[in-house]
N, C-alpha and C. Protein backbone atom coordinates (compact mmCIF):
# COMPACT_ATOMS: atom_id res chain seq x y z
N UNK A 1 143.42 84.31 103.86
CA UNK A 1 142.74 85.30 103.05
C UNK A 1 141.74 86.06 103.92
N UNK A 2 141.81 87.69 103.72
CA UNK A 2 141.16 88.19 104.86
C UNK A 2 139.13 88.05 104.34
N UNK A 3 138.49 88.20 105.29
CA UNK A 3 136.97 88.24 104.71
C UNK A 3 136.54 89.01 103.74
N UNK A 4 136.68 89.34 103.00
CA UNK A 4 136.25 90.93 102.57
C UNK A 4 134.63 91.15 102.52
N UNK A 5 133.62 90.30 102.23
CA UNK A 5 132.50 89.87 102.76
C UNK A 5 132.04 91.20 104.08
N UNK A 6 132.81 91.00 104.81
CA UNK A 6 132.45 91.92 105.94
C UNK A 6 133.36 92.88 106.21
N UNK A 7 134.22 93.34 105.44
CA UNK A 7 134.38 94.75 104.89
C UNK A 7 133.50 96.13 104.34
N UNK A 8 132.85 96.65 104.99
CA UNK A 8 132.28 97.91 104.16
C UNK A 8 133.13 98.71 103.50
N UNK A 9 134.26 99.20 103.44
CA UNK A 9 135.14 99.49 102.94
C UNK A 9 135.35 99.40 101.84
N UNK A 10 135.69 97.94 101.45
CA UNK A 10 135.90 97.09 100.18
C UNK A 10 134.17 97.28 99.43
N UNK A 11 133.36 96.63 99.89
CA UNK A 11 132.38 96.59 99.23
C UNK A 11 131.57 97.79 99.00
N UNK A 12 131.98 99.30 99.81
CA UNK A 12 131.71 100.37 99.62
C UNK A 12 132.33 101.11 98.11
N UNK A 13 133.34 100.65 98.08
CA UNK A 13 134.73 100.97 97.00
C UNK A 13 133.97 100.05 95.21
N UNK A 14 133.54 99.22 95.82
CA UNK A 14 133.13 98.58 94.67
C UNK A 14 131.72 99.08 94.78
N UNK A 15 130.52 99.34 95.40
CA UNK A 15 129.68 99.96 94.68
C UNK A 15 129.71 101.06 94.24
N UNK A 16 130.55 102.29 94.70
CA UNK A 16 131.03 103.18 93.83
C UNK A 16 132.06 103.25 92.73
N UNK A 17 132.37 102.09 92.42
CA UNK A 17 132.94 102.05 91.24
C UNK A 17 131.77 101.67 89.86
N UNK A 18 131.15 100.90 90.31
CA UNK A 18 129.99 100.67 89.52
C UNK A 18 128.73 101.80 89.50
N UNK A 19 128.91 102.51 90.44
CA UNK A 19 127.42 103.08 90.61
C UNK A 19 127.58 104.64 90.74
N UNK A 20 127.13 105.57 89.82
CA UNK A 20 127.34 106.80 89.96
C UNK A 20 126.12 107.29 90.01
N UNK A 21 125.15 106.93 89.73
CA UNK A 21 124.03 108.11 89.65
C UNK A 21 123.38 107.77 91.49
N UNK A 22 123.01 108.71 91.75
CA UNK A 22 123.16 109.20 93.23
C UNK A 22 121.56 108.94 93.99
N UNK A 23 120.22 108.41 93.17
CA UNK A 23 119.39 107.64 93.55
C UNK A 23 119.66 105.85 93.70
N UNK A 24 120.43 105.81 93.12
CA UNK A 24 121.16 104.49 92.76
C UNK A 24 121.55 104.25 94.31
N UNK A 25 122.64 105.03 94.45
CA UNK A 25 123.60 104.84 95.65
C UNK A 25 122.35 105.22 96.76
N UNK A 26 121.42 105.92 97.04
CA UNK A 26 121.10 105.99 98.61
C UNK A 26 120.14 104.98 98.51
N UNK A 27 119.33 104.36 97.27
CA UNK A 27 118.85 103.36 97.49
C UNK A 27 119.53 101.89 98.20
N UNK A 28 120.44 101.85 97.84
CA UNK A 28 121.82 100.58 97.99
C UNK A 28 122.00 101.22 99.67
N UNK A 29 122.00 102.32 100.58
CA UNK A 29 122.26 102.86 101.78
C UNK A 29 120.78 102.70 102.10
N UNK A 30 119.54 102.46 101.77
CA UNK A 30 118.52 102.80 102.51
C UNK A 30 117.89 101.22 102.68
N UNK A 31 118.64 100.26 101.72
CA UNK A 31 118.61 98.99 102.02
C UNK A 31 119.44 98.53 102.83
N UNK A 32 120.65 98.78 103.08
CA UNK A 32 121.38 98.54 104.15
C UNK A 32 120.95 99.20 104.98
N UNK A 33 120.18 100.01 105.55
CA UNK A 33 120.18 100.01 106.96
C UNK A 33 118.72 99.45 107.54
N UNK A 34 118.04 99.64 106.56
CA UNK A 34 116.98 98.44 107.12
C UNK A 34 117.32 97.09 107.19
N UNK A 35 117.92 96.28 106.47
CA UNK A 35 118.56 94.91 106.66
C UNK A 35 119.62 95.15 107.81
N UNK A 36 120.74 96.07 107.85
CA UNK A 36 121.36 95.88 108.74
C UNK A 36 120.49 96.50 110.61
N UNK A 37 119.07 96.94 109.96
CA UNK A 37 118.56 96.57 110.94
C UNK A 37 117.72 95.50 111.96
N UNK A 38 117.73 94.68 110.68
CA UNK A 38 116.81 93.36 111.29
C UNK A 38 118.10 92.42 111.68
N UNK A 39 119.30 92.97 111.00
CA UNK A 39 120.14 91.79 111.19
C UNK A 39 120.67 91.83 112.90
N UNK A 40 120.42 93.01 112.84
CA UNK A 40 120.76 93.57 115.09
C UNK A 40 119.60 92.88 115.83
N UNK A 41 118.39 93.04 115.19
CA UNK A 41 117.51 92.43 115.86
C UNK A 41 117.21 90.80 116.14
N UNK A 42 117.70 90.30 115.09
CA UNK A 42 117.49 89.08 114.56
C UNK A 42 118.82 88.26 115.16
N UNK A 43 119.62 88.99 116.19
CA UNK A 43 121.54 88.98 115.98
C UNK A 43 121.92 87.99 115.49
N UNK A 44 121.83 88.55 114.27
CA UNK A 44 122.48 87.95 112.97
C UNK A 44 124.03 89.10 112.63
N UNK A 45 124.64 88.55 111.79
CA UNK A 45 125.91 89.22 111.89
C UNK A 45 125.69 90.67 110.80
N UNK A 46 125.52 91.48 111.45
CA UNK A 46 125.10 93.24 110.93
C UNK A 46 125.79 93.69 110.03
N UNK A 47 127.38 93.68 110.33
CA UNK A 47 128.26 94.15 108.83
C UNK A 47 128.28 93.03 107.61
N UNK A 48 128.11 91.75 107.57
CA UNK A 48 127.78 90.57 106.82
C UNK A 48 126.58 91.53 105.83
N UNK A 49 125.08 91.14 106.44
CA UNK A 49 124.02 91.37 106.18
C UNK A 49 124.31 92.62 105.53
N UNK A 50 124.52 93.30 106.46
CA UNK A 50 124.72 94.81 105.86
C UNK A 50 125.59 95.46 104.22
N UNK A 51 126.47 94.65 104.14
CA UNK A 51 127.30 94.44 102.82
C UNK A 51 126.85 93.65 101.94
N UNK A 52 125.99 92.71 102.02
CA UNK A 52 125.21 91.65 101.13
C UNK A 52 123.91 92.72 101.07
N UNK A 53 123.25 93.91 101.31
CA UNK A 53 122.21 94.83 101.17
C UNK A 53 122.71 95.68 100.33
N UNK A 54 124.14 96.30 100.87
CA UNK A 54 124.69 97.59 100.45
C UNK A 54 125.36 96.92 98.86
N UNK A 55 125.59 96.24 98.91
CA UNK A 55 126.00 95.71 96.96
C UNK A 55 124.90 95.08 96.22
N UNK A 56 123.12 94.97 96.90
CA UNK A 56 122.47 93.66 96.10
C UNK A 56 122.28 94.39 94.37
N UNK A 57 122.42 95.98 94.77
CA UNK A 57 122.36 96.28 92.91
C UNK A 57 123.57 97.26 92.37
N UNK A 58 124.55 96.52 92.91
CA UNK A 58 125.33 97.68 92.06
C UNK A 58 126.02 97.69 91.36
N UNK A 59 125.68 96.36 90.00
CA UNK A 59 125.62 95.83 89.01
C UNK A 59 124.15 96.63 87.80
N UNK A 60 123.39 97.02 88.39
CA UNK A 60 122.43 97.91 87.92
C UNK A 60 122.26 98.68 86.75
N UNK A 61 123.56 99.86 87.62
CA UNK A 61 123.44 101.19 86.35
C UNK A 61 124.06 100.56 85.07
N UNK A 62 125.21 99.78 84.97
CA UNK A 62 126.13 99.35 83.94
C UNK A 62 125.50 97.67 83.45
N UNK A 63 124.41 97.34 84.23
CA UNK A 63 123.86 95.77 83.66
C UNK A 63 122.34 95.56 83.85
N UNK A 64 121.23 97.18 83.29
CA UNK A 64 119.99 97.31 84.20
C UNK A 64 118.98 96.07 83.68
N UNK A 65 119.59 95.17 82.51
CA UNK A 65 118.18 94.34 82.11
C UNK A 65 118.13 92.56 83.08
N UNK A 66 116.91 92.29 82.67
CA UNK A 66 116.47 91.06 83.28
C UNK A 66 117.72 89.94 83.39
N UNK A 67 118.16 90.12 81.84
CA UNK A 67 119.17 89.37 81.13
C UNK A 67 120.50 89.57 82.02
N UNK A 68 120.99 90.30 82.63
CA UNK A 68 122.10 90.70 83.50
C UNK A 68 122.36 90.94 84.73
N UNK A 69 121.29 91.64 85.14
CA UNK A 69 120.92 91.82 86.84
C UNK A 69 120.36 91.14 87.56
N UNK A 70 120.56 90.68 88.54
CA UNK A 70 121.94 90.44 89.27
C UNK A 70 122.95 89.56 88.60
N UNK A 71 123.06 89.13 88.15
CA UNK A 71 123.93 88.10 87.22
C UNK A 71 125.62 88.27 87.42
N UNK A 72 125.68 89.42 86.55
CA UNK A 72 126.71 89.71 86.46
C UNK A 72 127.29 90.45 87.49
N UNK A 73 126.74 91.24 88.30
CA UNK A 73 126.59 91.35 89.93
C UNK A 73 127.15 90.18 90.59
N UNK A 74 126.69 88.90 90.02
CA UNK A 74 127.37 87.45 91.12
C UNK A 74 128.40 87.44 90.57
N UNK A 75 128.63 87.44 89.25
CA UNK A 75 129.55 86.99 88.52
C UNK A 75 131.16 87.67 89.08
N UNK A 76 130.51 89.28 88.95
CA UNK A 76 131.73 90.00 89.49
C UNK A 76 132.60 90.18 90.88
N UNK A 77 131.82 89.77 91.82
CA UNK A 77 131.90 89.46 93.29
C UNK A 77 132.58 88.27 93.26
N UNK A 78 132.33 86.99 92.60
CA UNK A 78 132.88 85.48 93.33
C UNK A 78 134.14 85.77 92.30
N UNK A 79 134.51 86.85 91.24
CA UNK A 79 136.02 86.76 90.33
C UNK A 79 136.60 87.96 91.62
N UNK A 80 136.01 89.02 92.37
CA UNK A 80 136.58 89.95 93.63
C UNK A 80 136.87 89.06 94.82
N UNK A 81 136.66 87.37 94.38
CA UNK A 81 136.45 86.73 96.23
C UNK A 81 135.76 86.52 97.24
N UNK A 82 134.37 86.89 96.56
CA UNK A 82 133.45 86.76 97.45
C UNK A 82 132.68 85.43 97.80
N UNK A 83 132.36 84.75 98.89
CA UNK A 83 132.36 83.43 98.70
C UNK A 83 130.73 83.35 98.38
N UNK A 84 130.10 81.90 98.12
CA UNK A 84 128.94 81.98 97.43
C UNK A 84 127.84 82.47 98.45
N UNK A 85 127.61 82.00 99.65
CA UNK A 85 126.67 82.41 100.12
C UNK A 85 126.31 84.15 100.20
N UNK A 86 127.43 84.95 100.07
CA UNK A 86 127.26 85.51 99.81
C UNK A 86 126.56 86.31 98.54
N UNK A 87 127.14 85.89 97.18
CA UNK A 87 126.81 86.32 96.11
C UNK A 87 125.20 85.72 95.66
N UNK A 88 124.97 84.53 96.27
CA UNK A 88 123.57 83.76 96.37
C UNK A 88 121.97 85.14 96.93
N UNK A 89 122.84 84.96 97.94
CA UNK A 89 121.59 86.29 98.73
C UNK A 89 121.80 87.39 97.91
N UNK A 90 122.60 88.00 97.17
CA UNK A 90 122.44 88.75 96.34
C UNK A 90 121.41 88.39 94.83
N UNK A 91 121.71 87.28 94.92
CA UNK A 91 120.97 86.47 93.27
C UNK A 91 119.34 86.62 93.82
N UNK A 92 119.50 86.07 94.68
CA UNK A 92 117.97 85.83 95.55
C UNK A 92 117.05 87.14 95.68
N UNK A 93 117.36 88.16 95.50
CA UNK A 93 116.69 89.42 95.64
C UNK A 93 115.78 89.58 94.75
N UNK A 94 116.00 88.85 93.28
CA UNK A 94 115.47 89.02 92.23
C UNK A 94 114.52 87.56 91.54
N UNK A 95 112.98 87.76 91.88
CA UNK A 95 112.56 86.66 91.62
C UNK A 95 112.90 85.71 90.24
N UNK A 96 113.24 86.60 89.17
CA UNK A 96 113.62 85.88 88.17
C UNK A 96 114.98 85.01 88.09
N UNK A 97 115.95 85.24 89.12
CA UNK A 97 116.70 84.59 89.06
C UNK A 97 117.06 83.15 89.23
N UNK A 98 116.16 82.86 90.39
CA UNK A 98 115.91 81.04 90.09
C UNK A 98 116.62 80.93 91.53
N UNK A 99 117.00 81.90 92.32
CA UNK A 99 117.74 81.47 93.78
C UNK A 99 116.86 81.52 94.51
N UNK A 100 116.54 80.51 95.24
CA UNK A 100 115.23 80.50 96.10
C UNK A 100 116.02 81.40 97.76
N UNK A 101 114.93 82.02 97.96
CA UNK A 101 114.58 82.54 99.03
C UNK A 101 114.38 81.28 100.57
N UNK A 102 115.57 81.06 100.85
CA UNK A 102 115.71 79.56 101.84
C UNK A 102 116.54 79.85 103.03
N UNK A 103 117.40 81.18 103.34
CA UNK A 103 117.55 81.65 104.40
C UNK A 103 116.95 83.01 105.00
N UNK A 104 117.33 83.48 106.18
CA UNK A 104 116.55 84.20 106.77
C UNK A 104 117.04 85.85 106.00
N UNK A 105 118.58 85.63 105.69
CA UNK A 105 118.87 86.67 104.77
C UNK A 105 119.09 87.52 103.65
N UNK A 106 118.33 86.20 103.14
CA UNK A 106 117.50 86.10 101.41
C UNK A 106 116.29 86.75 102.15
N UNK A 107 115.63 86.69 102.24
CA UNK A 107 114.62 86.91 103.31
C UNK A 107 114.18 88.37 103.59
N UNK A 108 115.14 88.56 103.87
CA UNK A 108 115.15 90.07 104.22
C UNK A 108 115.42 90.71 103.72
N UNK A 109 116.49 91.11 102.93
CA UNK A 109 117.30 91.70 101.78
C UNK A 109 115.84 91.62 101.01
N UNK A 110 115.22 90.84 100.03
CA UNK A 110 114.10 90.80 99.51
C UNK A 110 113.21 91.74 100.19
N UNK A 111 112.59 91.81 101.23
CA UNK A 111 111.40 92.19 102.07
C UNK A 111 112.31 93.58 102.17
N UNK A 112 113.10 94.31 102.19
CA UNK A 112 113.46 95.40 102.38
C UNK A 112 113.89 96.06 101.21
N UNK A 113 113.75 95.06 99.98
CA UNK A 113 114.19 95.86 98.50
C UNK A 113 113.28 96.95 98.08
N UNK A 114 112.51 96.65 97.84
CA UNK A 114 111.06 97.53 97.06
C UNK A 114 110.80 98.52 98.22
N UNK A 115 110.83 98.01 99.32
CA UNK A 115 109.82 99.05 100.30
C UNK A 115 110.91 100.06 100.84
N UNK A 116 111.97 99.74 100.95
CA UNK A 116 112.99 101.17 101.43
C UNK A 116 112.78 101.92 99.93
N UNK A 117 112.95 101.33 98.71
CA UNK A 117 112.85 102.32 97.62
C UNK A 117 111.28 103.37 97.77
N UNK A 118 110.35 102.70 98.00
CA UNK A 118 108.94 103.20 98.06
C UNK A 118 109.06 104.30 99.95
N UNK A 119 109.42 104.15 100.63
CA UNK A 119 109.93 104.61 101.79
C UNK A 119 110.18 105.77 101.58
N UNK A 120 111.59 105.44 100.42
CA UNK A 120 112.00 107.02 100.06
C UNK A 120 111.35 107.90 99.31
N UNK A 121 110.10 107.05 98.24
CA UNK A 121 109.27 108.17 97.34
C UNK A 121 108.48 108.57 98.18
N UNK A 122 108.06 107.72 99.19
CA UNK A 122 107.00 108.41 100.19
C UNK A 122 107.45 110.09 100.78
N UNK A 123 108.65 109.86 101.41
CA UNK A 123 109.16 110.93 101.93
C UNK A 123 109.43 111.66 101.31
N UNK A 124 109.85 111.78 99.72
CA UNK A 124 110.48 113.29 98.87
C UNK A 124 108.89 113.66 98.67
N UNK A 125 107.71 113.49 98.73
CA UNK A 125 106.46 114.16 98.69
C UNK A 125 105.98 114.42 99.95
N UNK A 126 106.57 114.55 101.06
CA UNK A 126 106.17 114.92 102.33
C UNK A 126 106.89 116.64 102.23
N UNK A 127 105.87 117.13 103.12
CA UNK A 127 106.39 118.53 103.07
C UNK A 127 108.16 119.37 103.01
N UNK A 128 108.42 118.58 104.34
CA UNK A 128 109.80 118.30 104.48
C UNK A 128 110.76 117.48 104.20
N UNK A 129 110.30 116.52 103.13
CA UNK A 129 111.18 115.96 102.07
C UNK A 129 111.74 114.81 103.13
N UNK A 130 111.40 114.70 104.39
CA UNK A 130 111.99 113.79 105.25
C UNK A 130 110.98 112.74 105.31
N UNK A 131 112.06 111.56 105.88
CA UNK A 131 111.59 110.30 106.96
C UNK A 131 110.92 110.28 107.74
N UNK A 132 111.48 111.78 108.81
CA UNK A 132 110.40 111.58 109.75
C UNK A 132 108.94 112.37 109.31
N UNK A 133 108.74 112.73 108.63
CA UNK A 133 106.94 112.85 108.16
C UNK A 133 106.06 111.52 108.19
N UNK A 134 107.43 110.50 107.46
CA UNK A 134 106.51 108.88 107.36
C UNK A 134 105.59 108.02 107.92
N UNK A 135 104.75 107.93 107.70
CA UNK A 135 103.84 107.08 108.81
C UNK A 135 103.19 105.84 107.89
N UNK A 136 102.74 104.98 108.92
CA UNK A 136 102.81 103.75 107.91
C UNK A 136 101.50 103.68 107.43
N UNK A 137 100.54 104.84 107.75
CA UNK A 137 99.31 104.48 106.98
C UNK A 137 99.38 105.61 105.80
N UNK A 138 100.19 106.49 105.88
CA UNK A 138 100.44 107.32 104.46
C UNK A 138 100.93 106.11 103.25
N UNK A 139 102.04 105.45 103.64
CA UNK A 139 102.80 104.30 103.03
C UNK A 139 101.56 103.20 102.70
N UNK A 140 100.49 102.69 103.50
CA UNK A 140 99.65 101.74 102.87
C UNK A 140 98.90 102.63 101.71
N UNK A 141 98.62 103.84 102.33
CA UNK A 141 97.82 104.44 101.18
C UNK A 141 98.05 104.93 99.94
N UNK A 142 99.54 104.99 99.85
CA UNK A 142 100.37 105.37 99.21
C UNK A 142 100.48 104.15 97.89
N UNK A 143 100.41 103.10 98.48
CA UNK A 143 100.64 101.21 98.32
C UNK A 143 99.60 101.41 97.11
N UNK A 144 98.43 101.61 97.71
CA UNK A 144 97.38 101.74 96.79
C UNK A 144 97.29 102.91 95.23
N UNK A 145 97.84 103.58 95.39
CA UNK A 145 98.07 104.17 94.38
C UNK A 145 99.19 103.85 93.46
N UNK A 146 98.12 103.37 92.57
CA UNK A 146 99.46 102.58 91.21
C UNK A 146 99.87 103.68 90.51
N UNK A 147 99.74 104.62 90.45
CA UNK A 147 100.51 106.01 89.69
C UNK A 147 101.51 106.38 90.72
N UNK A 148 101.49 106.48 91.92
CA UNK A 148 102.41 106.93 92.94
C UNK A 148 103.85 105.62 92.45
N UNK A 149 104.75 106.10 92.37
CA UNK A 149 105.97 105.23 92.17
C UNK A 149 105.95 103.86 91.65
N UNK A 150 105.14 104.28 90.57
CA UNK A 150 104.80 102.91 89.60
C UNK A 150 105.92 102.05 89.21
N UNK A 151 107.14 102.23 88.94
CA UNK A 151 108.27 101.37 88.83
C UNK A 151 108.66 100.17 90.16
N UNK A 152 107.76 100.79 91.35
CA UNK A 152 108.04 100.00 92.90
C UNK A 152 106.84 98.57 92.58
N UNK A 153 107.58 97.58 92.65
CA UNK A 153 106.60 96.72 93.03
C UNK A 153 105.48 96.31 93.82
N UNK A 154 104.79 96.18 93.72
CA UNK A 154 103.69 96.26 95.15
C UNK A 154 103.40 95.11 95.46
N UNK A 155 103.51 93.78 95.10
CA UNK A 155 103.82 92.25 94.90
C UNK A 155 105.02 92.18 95.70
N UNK A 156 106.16 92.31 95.53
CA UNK A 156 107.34 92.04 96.12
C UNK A 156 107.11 92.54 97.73
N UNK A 157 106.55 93.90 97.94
CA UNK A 157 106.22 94.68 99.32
C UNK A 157 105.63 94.00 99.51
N UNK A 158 104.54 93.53 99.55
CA UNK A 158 103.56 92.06 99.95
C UNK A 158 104.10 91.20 100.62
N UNK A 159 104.70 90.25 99.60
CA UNK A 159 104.94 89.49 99.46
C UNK A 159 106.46 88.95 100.64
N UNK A 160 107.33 90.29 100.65
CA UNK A 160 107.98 90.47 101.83
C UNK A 160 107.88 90.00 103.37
N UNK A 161 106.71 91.36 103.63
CA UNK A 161 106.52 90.90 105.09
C UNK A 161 105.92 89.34 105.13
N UNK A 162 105.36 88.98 103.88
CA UNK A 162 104.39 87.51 103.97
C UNK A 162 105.63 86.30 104.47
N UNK A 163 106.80 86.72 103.46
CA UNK A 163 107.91 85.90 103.80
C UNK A 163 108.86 85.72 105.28
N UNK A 164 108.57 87.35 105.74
CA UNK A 164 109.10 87.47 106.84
C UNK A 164 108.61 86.73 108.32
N UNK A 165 106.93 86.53 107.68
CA UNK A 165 105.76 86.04 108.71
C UNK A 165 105.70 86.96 109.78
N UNK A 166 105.42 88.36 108.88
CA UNK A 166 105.29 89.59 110.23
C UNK A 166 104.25 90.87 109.31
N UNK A 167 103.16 90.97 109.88
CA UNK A 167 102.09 91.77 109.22
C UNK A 167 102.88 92.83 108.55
N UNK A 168 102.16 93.20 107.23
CA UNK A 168 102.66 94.25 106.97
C UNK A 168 103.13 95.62 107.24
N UNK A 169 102.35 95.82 107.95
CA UNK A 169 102.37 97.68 109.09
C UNK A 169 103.53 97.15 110.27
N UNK A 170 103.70 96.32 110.53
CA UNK A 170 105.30 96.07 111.34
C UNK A 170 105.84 96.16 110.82
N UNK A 171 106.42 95.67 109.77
CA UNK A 171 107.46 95.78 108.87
C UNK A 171 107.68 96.93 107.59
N UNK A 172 106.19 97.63 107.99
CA UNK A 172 107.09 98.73 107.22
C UNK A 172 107.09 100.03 108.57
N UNK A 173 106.51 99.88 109.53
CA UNK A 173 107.26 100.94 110.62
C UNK A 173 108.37 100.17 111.30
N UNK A 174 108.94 99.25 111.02
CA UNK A 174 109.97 98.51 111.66
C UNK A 174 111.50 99.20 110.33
N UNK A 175 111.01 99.01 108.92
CA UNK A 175 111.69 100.19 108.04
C UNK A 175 111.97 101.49 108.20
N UNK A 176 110.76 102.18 108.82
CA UNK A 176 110.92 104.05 108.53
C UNK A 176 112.06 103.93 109.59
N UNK A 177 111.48 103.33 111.14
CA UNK A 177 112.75 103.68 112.17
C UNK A 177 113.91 103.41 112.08
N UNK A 178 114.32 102.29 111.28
CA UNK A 178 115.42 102.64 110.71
C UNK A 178 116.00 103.44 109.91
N UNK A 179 115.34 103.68 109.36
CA UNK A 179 115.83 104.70 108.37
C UNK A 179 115.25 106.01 108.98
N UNK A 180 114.91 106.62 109.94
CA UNK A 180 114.99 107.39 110.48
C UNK A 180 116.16 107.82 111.32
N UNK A 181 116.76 106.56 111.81
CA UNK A 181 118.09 106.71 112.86
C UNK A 181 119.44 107.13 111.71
N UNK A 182 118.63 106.94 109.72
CA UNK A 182 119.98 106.86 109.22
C UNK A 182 119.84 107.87 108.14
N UNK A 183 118.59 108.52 108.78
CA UNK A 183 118.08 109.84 107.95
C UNK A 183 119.33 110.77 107.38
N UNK A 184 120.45 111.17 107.49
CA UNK A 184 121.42 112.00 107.79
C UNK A 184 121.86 111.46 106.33
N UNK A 185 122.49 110.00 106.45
CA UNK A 185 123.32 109.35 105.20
C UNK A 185 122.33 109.27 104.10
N UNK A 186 120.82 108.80 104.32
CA UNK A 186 119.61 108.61 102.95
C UNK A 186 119.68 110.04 102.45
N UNK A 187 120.05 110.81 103.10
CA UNK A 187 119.52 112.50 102.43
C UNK A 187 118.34 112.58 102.96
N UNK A 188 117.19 112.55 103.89
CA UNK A 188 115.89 112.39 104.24
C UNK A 188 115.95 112.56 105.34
């Protein structure tokens, strides 16, 4: 049986089958390339990581409550073949789910959820609507304002780099540059 796990292809095909609205989808691309950037750094296996980022919500638009997400997200992956560790680091993204955060790629996927989303609100209020405007003390200051992208967690961004055991201002300019190199695909 071939991997499909580390297929982008396959798992590209299935988040666009689930996922049409188009903040949806570059969020799901702006988490994969920050995870599939720590996963180069970390050399950890990049298209793995990278496909366990690029699907952690795209169960979402069609399952958005507490009660379902990620859930049925696991559910639908291990009936597509996906084996558990995989569908696990997907469960794990979401503190309510009860999957503890116990590898390095639970880990990350988490620490890169909230803050690539907040990444990108940072940048559509920069003059030029881009990435590269980003700087990481606009983004702390940004942090601080609970009206600025109030739906973004600011607990989880915390709580991230805390997990990662890497100060916060590394890890979120260790984010923009990635997502600067992938500015083209985010729209940014």
């Amino acid at each position: 049986m071939e991997d499909i796990s580390r297929d982008r292809e396959v798992c590209l095909s299935i988040l666009k089958e689930f996922t049409q609205n188009e903040s949806l989808l570059k969020h799901a691309f702006a988490v994969e390339t920050c995870v599939r950037a720590y996963a180069e750094k970390l050399n950890e296996d990049v298209e793995y990581w990278g496909n366990v980022a690029l699907l952690h919500d795209f169960d979402y638009e069609k399952y958005p409550t507490a009660e379902e997400h990620p859930f049925m997200g696991e559910k639908i992956l291990r009936e597509r073949g996906f084996e558990e560790n995989f569908t696990k680091a997907i469960l794990s993204h979401a503190d309510y789910s009860g999957e503890p955060r116990d590898t390095m790629l639970k880990k990350v996927l988490f620490a890169c959820d909230e803050l690539a989303g907040f990444i990108t609100a940072v940048a559509y209020v920069r003059p030029s609507r881009t990435v590269d405007e980003v700087e990481v003390k606009s983004v702390l200051k940004k942090l601080k304002d609970k009206a600025f992208a109030r739906q973004v967690n600011r607990n989880d961004i915390q709580n991230g780099a805390i997990e990662l055991n890497i100060p916060l201002e590394e890890h979120v300019q260790f984010c923009i540059n990635a997502m600067r190199k992938n500015k083209t695909t985010l729209g940014l």
